[in-house]
Protein backbone atom coordinates (compact mmCIF):
# COMPACT_ATOMS: atom_id res chain seq x y z
CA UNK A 1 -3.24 -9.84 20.07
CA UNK A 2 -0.93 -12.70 19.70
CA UNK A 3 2.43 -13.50 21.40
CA UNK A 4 5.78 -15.14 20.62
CA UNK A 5 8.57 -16.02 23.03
CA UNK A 6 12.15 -14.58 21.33
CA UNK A 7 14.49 -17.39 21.08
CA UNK A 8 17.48 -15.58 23.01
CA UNK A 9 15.16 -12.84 24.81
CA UNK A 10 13.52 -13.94 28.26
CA UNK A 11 12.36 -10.04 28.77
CA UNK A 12 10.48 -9.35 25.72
CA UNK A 13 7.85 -11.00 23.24
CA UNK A 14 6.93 -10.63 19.58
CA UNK A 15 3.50 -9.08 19.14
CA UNK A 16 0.62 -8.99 16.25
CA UNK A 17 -1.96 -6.57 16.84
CA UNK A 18 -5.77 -7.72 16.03
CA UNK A 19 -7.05 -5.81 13.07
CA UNK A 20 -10.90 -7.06 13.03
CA UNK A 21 -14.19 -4.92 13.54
CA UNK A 22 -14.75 -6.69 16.73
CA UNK A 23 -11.02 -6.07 18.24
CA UNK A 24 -9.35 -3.28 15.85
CA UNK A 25 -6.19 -3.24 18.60
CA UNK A 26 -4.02 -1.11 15.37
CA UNK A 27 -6.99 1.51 15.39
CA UNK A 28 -7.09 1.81 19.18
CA UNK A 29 -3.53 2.31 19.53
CA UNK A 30 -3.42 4.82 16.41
CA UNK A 31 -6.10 6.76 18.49
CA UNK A 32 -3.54 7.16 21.36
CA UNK A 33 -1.63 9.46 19.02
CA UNK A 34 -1.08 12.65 20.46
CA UNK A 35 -0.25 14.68 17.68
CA UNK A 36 -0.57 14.15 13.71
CA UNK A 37 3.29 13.40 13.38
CA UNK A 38 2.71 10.40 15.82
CA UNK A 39 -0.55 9.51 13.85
CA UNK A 40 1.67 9.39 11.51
CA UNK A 41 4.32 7.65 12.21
CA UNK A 42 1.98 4.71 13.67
CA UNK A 43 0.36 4.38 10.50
CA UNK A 44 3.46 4.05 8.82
CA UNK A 45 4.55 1.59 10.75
CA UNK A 46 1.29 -0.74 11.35
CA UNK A 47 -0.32 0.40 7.84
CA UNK A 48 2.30 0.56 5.51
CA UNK A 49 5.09 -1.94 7.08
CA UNK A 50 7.89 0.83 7.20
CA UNK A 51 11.10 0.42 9.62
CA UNK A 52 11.51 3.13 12.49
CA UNK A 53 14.06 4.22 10.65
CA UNK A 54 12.12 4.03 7.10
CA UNK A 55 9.30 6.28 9.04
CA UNK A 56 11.79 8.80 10.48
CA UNK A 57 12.88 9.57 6.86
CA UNK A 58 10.16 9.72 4.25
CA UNK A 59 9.08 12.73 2.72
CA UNK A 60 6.01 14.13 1.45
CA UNK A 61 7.77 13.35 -2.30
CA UNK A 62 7.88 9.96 -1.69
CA UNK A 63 4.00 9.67 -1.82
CA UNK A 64 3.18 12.07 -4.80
CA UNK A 65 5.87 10.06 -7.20
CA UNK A 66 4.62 6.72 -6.37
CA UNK A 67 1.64 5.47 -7.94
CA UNK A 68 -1.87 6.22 -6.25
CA UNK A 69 -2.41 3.73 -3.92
CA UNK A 70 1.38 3.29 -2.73
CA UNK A 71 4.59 4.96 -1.23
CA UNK A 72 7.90 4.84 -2.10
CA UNK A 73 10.81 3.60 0.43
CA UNK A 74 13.99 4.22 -0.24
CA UNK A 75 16.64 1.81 1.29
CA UNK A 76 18.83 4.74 1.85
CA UNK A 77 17.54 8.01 1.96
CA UNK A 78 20.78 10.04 1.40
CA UNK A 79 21.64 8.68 -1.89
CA UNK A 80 18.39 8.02 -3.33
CA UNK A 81 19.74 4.63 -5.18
CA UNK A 82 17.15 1.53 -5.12
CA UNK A 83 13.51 1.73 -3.46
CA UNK A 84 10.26 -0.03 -3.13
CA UNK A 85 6.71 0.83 -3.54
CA UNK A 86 4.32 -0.68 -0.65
CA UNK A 87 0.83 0.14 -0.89
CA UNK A 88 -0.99 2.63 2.01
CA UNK A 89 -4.81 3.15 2.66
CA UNK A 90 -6.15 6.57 2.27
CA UNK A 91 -6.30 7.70 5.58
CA UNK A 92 -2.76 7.49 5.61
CA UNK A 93 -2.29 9.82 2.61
CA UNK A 94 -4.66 11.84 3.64
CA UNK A 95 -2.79 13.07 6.59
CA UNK A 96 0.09 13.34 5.20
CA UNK A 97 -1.11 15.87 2.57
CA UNK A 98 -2.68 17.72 5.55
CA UNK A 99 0.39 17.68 7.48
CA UNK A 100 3.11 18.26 4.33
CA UNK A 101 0.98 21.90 3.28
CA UNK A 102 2.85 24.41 2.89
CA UNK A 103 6.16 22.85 3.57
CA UNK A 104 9.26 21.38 1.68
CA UNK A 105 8.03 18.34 0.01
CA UNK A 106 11.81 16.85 0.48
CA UNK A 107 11.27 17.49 4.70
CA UNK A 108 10.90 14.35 6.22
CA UNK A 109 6.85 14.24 7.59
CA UNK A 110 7.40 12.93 11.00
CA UNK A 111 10.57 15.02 11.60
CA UNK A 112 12.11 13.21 14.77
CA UNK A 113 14.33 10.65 14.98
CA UNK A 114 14.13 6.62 15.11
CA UNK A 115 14.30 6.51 19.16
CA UNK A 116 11.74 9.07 19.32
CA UNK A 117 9.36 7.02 16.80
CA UNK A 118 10.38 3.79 19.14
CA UNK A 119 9.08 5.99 23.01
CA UNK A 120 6.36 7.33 21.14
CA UNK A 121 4.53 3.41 20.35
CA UNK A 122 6.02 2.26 23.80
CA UNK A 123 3.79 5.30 25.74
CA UNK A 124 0.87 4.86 23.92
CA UNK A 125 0.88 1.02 24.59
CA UNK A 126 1.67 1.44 28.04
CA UNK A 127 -1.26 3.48 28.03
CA UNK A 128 -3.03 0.75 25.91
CA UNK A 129 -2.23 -1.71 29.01
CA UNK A 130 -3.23 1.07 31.81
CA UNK A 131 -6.41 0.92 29.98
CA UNK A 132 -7.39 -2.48 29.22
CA UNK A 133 -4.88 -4.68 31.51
CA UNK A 134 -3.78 -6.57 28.97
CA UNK A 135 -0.38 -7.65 29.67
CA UNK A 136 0.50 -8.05 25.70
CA UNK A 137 0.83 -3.95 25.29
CA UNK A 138 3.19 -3.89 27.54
CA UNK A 139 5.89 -5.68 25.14
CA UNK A 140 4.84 -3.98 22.07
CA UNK A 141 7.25 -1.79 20.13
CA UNK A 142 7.87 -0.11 16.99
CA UNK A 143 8.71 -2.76 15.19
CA UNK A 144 5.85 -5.13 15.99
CA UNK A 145 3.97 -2.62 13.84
CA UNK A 146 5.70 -3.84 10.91
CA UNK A 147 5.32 -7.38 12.11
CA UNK A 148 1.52 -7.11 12.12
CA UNK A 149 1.27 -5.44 8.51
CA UNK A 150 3.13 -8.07 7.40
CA UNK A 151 1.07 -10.71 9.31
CA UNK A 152 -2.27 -8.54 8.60
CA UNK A 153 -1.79 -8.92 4.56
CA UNK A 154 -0.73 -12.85 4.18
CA UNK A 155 -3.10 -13.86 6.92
CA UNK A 156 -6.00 -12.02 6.80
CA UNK A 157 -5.71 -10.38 3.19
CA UNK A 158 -4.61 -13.25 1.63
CA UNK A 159 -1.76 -11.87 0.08
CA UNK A 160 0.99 -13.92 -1.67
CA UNK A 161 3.78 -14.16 0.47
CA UNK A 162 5.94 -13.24 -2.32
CA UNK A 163 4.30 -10.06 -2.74
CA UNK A 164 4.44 -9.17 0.77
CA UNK A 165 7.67 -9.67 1.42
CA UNK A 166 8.03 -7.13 -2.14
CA UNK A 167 6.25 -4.64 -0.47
CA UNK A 168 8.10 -4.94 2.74
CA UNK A 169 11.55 -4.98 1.85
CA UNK A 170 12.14 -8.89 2.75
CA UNK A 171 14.83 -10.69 0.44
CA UNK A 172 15.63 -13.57 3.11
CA UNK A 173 12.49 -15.92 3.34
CA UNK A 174 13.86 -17.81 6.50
CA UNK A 175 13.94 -14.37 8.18
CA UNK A 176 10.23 -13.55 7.14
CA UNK A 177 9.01 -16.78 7.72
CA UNK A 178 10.33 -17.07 11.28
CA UNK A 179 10.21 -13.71 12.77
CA UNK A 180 7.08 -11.76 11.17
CA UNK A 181 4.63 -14.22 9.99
CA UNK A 182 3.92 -15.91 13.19
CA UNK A 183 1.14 -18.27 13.77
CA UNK A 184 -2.51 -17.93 11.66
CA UNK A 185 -4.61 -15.52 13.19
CA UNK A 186 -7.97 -17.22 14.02
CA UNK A 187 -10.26 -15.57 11.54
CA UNK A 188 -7.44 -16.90 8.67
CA UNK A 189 -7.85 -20.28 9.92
CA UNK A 190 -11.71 -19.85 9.90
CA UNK A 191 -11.57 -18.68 6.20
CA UNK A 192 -9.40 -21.37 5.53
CA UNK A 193 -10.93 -24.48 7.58
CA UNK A 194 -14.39 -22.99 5.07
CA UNK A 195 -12.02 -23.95 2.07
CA UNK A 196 -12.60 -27.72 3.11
CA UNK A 197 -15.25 -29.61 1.90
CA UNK A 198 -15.57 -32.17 3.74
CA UNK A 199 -16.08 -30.42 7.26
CA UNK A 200 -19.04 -29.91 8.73
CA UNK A 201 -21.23 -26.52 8.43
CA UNK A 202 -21.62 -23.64 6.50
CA UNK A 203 -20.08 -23.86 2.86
CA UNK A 204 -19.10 -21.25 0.47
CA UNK A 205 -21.65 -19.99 -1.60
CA UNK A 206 -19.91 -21.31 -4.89
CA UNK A 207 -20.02 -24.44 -3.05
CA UNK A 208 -22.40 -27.40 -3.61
CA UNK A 209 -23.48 -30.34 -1.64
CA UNK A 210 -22.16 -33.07 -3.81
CA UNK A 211 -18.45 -34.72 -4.11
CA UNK A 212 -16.07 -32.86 -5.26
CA UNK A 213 -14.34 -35.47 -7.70
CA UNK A 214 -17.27 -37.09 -10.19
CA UNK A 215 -15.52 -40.12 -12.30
CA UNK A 216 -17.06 -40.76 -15.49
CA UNK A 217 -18.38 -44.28 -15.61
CA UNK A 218 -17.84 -45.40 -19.26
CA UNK A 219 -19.40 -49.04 -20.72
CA UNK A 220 -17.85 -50.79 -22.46
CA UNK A 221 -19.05 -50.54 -26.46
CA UNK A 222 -21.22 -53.55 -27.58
CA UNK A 223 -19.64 -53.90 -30.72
């Protein structure tokens, strides 16, 4: 995982989760669910970017009128007014039919309340650190689950920042930029650094061994 001081906050630390095969931190603290409404609610958050308060509220509805592929946010539930659409894998939407069967589509899925959602990610990390001793879990919260989506997708996805902040619900770029994007994971700068040239090593495949600017030499006519 990665850390960030907070600029007024000695106590506490912004956190991005590793999402890789080698260190899938989301996936092992997903697995510390203990029932499918925190399963839930921890994919919400780390897989589909939503608020605590965002999770606490959507509705089974909410993923069978969005397009396949995505779920629609509301920014305020009670009146129904303007929403987003952010895109969710399918183990998310999987559960979430499994949970929602045979009950009101319009009942919100994790059916607690944004406090709850917040003590459910802080016990499972502190379980996370009891486990592994790394230090990092212990400042996690809910809403470094949204910071890592939103890391996840323009770091490691590659996804225009535009778009992500779209799918997130981000209007104010200064806020994005300084408090959820964070520094380039490692494997981004790796994909990156391959972008160059010039550098030493491995190339891309659609890469080729000669310069990548060729002037055309022309003579001057005889005549």
């Amino acid at each position: 995982m990665r850390l960030d001081d907070y600029p007024e906050r000695e106590d506490a630390k912004r956190v991005w989760l590793n999402q890789t095969e080698a260190n899938d931190e989301v996936g092992a603290l997903i697995d510390e669910a203990q029932s499918p409404q925190q399963e839930i609610a921890f994919r919400l958050g780390a897989q589909a970017g939503l608020r605590r308060e965002e999770i606490a509220s959507v509705t089974a509805n909410d993923f069978t009128h969005a397009p396949d592929g995505f779920l629609r946010v509301w920014n305020d539930y009670a009146k129904r007014g303007k929403y987003r659409e952010t895109p969710i894998p399918e183990e998310l939407a999987s559960s979430v039919r499994t949970l929602s069967y045979d009950r009101d589509p319009d009942e919100p899925i994790v059916g607690v309340e944004p406090n709850s959602i917040y003590r459910w990610v802080k016990r499972a990390a502190e379980r996370r650190y009891a486990e592994t001793g790394d230090e990092g879990w212990t400042y996690l919260d809910v809403h470094d689950l949204r910071r890592t989506w939103g890391g996840h997708l323009l770091w490691d996805c590659g996804v225009l920042p535009a778009v992500v902040m779209s799918w997130g619900g981000w209007e104010d770029w200064a806020t994005f930029r300084d408090s959820y994007l964070g520094e380039m994971s490692p494997a981004a700068a790796e994909r990156e650094r391959g972008k160059i040239s010039y550098v030493p090593g491995d190339k891309g495949e659609n890469s080729d061994s000669g310069p990548v600017f060729r002037p055309t030499v022309e003579t001057a006519s005889p005549y």
